[in-house]
PDB file of N, CA and C in Angstrom:
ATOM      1  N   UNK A   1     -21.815   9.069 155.871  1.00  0.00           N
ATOM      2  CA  UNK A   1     -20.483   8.566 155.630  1.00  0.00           C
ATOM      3  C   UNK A   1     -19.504   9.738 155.701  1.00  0.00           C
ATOM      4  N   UNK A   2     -18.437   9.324 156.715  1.00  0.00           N
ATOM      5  CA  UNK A   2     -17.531  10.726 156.687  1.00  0.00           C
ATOM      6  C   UNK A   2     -16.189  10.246 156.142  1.00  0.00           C
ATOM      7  N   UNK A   3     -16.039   8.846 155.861  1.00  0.00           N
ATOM      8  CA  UNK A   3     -14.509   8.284 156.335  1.00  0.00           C
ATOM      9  C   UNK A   3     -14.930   7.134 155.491  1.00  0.00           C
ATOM     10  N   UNK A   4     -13.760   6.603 155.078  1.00  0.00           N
ATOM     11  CA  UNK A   4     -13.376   5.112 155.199  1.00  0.00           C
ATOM     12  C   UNK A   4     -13.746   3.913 155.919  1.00  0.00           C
ATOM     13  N   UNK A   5     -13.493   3.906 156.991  1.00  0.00           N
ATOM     14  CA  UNK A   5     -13.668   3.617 158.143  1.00  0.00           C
ATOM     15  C   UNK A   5     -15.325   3.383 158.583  1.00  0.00           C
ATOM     16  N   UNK A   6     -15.852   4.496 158.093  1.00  0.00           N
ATOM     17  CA  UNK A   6     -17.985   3.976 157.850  1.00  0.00           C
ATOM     18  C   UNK A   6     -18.048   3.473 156.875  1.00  0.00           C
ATOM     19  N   UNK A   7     -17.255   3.249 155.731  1.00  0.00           N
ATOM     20  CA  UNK A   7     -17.912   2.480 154.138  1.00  0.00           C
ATOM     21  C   UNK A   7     -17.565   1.227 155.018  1.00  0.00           C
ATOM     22  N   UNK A   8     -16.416   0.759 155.658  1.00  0.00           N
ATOM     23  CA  UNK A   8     -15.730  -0.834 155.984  1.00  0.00           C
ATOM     24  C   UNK A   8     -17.063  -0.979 156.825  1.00  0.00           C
ATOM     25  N   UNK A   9     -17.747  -0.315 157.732  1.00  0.00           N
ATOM     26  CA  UNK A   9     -18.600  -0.649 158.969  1.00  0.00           C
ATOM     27  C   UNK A   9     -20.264  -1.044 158.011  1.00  0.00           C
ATOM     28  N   UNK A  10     -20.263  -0.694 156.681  1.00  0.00           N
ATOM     29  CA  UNK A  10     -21.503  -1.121 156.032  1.00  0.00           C
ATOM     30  C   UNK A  10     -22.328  -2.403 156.251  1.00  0.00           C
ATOM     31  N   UNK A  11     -23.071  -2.895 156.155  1.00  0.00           N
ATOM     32  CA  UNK A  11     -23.512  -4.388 156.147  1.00  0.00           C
ATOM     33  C   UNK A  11     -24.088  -4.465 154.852  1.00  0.00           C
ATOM     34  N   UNK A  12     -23.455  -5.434 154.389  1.00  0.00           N
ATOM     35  CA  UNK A  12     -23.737  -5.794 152.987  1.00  0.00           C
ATOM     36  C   UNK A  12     -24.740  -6.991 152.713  1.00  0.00           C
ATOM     37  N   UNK A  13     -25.116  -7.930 153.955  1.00  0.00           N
ATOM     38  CA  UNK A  13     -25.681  -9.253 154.087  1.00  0.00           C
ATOM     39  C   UNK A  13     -25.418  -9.150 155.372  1.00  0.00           C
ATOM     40  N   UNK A  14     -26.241 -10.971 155.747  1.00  0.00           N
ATOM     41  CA  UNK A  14     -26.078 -11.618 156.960  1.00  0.00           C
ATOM     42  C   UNK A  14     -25.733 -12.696 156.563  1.00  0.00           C
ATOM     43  N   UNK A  15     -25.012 -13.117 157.409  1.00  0.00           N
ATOM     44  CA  UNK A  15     -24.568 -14.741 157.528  1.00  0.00           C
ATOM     45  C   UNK A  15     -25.105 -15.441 158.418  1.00  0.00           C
ATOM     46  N   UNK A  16     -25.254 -16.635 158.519  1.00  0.00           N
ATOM     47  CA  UNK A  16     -25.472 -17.246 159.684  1.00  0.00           C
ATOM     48  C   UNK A  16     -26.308 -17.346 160.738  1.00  0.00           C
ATOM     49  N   UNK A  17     -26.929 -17.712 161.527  1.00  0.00           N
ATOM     50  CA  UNK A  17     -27.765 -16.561 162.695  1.00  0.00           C
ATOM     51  C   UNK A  17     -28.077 -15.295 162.487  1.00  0.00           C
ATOM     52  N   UNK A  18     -28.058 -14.306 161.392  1.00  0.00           N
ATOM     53  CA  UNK A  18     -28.329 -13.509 161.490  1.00  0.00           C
ATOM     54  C   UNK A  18     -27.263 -12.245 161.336  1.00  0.00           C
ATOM     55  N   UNK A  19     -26.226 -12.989 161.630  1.00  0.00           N
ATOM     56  CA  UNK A  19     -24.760 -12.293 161.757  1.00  0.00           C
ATOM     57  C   UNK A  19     -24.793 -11.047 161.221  1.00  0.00           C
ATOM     58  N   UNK A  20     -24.242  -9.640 160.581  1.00  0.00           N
ATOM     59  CA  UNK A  20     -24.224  -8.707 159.454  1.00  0.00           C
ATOM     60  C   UNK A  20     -22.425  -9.454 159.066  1.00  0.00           C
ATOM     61  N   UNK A  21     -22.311  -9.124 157.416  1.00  0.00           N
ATOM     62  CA  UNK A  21     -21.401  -9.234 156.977  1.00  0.00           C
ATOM     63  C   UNK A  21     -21.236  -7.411 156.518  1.00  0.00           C
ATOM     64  N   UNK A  22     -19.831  -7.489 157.063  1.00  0.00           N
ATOM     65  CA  UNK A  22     -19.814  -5.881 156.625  1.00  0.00           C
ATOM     66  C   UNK A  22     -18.661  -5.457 155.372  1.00  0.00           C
ATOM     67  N   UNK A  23     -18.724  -4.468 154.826  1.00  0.00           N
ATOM     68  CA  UNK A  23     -18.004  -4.605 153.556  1.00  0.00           C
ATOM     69  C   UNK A  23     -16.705  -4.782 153.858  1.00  0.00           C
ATOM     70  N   UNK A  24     -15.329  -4.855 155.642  1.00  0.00           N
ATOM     71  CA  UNK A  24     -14.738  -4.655 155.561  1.00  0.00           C
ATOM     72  C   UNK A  24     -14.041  -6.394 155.479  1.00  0.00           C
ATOM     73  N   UNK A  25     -15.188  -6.755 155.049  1.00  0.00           N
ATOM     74  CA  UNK A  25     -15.367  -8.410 155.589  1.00  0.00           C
ATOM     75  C   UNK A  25     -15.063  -8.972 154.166  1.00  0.00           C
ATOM     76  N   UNK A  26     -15.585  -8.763 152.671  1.00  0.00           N
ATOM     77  CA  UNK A  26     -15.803  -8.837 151.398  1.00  0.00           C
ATOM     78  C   UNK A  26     -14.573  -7.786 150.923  1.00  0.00           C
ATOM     79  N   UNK A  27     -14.434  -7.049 151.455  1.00  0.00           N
ATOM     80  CA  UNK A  27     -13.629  -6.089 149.981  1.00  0.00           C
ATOM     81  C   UNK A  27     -12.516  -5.157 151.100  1.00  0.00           C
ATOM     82  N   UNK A  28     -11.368  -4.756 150.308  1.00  0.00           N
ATOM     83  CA  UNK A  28     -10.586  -3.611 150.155  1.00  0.00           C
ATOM     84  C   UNK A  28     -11.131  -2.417 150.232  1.00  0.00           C
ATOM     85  N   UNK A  29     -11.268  -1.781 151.551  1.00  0.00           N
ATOM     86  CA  UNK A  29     -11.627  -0.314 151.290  1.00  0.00           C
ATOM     87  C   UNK A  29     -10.530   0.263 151.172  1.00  0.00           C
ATOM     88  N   UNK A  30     -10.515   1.235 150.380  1.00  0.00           N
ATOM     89  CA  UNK A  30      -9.590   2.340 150.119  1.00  0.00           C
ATOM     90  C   UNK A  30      -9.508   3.743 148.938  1.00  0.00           C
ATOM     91  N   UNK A  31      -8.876   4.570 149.361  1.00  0.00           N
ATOM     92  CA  UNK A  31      -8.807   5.847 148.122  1.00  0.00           C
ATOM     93  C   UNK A  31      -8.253   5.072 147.245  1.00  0.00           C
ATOM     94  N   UNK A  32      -8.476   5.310 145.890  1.00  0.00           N
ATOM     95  CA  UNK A  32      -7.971   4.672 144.653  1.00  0.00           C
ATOM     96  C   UNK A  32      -7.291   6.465 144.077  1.00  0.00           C
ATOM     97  N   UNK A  33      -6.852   6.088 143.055  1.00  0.00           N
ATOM     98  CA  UNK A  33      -6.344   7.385 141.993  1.00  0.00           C
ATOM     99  C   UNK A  33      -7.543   8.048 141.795  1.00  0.00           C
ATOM    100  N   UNK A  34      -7.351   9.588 141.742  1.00  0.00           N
ATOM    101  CA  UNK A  34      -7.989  10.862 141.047  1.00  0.00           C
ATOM    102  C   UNK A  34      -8.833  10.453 139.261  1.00  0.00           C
ATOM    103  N   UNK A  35     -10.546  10.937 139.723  1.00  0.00           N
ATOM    104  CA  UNK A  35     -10.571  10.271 138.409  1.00  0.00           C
ATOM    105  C   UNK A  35     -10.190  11.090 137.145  1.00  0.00           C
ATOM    106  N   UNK A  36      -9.746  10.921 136.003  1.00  0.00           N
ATOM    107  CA  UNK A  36      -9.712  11.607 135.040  1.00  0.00           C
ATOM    108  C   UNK A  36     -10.996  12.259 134.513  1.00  0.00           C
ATOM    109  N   UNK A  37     -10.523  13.856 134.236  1.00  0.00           N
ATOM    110  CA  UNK A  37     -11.493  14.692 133.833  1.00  0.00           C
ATOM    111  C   UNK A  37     -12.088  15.253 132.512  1.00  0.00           C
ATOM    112  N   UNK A  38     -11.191  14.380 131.485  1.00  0.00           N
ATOM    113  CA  UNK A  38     -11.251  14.639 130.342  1.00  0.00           C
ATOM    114  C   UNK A  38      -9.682  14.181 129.392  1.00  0.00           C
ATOM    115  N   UNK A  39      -9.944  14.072 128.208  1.00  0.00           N
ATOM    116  CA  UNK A  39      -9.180  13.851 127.318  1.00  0.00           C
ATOM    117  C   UNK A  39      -9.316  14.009 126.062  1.00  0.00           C
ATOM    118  N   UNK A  40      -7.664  14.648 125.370  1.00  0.00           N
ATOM    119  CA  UNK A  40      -7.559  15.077 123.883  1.00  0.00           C
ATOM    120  C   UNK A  40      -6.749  14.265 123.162  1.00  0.00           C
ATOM    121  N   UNK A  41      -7.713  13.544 121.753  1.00  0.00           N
ATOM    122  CA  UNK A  41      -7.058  12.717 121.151  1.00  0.00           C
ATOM    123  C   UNK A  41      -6.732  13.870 119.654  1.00  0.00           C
ATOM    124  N   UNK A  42      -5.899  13.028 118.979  1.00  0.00           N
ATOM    125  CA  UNK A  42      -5.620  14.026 117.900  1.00  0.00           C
ATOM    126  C   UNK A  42      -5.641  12.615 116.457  1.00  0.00           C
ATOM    127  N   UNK A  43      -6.458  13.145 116.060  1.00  0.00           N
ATOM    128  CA  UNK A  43      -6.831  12.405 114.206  1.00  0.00           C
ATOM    129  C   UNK A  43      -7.195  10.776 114.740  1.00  0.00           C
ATOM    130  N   UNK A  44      -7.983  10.578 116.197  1.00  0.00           N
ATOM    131  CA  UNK A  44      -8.084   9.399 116.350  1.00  0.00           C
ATOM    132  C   UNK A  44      -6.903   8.403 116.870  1.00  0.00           C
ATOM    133  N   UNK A  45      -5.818   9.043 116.844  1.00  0.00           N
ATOM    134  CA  UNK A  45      -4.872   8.122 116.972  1.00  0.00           C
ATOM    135  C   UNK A  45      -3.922   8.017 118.227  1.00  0.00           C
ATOM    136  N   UNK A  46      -4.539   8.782 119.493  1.00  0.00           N
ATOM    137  CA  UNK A  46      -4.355   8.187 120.127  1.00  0.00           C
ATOM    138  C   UNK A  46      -4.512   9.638 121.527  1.00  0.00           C
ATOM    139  N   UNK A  47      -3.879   9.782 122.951  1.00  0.00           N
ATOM    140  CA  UNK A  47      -3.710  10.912 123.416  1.00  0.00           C
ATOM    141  C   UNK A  47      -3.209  11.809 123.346  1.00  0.00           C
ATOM    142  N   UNK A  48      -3.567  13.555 123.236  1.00  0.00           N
ATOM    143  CA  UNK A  48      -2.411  14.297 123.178  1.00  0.00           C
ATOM    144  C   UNK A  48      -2.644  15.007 124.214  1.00  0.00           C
ATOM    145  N   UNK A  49      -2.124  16.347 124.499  1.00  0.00           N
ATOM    146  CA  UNK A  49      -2.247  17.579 125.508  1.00  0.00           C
ATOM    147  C   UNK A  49      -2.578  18.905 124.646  1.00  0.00           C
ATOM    148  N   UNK A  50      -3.463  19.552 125.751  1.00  0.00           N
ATOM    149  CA  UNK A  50      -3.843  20.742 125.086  1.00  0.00           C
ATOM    150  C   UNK A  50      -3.079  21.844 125.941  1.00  0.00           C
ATOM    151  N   UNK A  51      -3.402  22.925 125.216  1.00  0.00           N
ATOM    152  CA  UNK A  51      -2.981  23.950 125.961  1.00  0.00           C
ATOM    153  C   UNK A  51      -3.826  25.859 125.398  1.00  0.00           C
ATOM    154  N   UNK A  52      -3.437  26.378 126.327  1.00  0.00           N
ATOM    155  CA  UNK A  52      -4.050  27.778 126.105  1.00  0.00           C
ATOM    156  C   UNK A  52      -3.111  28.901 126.211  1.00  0.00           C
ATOM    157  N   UNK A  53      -3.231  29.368 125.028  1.00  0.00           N
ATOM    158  CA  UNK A  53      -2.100  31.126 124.913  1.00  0.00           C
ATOM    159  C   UNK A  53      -2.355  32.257 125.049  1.00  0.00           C
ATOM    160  N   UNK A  54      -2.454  32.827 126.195  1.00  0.00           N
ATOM    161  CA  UNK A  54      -2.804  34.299 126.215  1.00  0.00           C
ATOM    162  C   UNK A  54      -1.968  35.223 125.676  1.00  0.00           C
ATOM    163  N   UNK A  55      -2.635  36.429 124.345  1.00  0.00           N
ATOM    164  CA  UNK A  55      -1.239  37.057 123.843  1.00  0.00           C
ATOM    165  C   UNK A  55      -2.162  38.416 124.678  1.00  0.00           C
ATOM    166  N   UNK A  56      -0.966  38.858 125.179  1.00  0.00           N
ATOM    167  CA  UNK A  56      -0.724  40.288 125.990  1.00  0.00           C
ATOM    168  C   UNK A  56      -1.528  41.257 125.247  1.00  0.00           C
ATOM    169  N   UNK A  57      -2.261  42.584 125.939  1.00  0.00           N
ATOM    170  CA  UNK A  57      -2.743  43.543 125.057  1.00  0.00           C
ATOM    171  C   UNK A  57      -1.336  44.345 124.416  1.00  0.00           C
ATOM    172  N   UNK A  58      -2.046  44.884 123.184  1.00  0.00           N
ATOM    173  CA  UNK A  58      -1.279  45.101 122.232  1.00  0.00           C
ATOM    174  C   UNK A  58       0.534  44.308 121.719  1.00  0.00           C
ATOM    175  N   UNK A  59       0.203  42.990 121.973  1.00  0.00           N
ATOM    176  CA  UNK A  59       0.883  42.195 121.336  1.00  0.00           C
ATOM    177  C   UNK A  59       0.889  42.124 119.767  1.00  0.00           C
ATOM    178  N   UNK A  60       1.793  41.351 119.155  1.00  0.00           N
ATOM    179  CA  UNK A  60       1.180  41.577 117.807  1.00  0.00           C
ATOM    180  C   UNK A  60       0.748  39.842 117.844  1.00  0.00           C
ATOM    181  N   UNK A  61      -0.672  39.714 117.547  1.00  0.00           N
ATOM    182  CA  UNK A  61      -1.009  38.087 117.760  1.00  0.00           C
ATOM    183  C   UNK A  61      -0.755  36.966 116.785  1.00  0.00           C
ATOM    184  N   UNK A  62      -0.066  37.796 115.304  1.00  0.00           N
ATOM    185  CA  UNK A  62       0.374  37.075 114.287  1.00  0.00           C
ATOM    186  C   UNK A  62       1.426  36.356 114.479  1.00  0.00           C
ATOM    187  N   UNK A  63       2.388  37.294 115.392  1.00  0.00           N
ATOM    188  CA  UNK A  63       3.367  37.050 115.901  1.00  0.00           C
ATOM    189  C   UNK A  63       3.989  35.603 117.272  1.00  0.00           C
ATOM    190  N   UNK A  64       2.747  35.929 117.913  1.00  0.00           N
ATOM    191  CA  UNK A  64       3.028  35.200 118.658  1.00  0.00           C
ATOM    192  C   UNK A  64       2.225  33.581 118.479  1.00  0.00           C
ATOM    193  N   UNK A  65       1.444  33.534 117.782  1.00  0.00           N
ATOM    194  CA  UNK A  65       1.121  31.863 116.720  1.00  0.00           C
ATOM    195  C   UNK A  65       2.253  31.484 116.370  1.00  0.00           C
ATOM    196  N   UNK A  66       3.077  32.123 115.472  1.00  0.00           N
ATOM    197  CA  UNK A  66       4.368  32.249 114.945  1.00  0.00           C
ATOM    198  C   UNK A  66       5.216  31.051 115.940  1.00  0.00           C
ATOM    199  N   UNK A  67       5.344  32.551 117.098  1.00  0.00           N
ATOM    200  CA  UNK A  67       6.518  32.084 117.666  1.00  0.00           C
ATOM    201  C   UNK A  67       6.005  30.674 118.918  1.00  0.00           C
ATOM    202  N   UNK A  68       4.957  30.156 118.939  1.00  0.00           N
ATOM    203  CA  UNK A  68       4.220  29.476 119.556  1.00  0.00           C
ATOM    204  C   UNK A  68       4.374  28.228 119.212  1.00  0.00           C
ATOM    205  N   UNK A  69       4.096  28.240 117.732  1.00  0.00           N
ATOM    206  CA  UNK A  69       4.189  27.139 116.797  1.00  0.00           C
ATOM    207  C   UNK A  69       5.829  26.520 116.484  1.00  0.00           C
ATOM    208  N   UNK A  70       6.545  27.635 116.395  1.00  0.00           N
ATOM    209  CA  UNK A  70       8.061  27.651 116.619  1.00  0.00           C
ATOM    210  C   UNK A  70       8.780  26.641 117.844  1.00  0.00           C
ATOM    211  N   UNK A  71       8.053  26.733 118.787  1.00  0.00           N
ATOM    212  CA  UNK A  71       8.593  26.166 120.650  1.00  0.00           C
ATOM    213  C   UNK A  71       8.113  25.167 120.275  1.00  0.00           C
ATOM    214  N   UNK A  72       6.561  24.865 119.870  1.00  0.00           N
ATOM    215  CA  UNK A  72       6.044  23.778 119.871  1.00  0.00           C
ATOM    216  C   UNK A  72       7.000  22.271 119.156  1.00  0.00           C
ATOM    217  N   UNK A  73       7.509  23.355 117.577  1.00  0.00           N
ATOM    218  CA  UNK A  73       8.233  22.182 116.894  1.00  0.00           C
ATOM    219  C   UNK A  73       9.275  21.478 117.700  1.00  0.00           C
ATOM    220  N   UNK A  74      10.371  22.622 118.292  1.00  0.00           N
ATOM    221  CA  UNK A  74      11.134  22.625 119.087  1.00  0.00           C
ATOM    222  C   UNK A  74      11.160  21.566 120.059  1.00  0.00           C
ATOM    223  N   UNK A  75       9.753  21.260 121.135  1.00  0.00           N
ATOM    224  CA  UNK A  75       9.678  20.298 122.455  1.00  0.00           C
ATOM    225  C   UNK A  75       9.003  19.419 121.252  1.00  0.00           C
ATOM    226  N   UNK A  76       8.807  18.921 120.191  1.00  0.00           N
ATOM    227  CA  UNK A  76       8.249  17.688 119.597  1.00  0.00           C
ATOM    228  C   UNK A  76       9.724  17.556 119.326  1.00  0.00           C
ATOM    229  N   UNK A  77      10.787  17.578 118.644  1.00  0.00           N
ATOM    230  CA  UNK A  77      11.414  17.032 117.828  1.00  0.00           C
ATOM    231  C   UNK A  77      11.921  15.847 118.481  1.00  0.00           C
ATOM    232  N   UNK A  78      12.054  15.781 119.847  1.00  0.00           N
ATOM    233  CA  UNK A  78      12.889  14.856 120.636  1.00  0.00           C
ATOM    234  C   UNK A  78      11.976  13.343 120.721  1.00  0.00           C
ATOM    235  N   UNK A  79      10.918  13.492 120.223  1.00  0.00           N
ATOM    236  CA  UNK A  79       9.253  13.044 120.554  1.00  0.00           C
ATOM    237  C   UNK A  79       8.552  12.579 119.217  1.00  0.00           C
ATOM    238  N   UNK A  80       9.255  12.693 118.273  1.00  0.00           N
ATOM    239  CA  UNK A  80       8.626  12.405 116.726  1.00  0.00           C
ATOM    240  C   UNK A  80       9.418  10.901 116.661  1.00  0.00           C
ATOM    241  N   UNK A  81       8.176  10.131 116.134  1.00  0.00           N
ATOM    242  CA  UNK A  81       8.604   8.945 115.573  1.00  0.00           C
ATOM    243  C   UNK A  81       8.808   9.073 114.398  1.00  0.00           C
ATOM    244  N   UNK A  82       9.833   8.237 113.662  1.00  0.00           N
ATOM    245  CA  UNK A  82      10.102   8.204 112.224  1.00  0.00           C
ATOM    246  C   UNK A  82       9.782   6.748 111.192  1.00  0.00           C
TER     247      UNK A  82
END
């Protein structure tokens, strides 16, 4: 199989005399959506996003949790239900 185009040419059955029924005969071939590769829920309650922080050598790394956690509140506030 290289294509599309060989899944439709499949024979799935015969009909009739002998006929082949081929899948382009029964079904929709086509690319569908990218499958998902994973997912982060948070306390069960539903999807969130993750992410990863590289702090620079000799950063101070207290610092930058800090200021990490700071942005973070920042892009939620618009995003918090009440």
């Amino acid at each position: 199989m290289q294509s599309l185009d060989d899944l439709r040419k499949v024979a799935v059955g015969s009909g009739p005399n002998g006929v082949p029924i081929l899948l382009r005969d029964v079904a929709t071939v086509q690319f569908g959506p990218d499958m998902r590769r994973g997912i982060a829920e948070q306390n069960g309650e539903g999807e969130t996003v993750g992410g990863i922080v590289v702090v620079r050598y000799g950063a101070n790394a207290n610092q930058v949790i800090q200021t990490v956690k700071q942005r973070l509140d920042q892009a939620m506030r618009p995003c918090r239900r009440t």
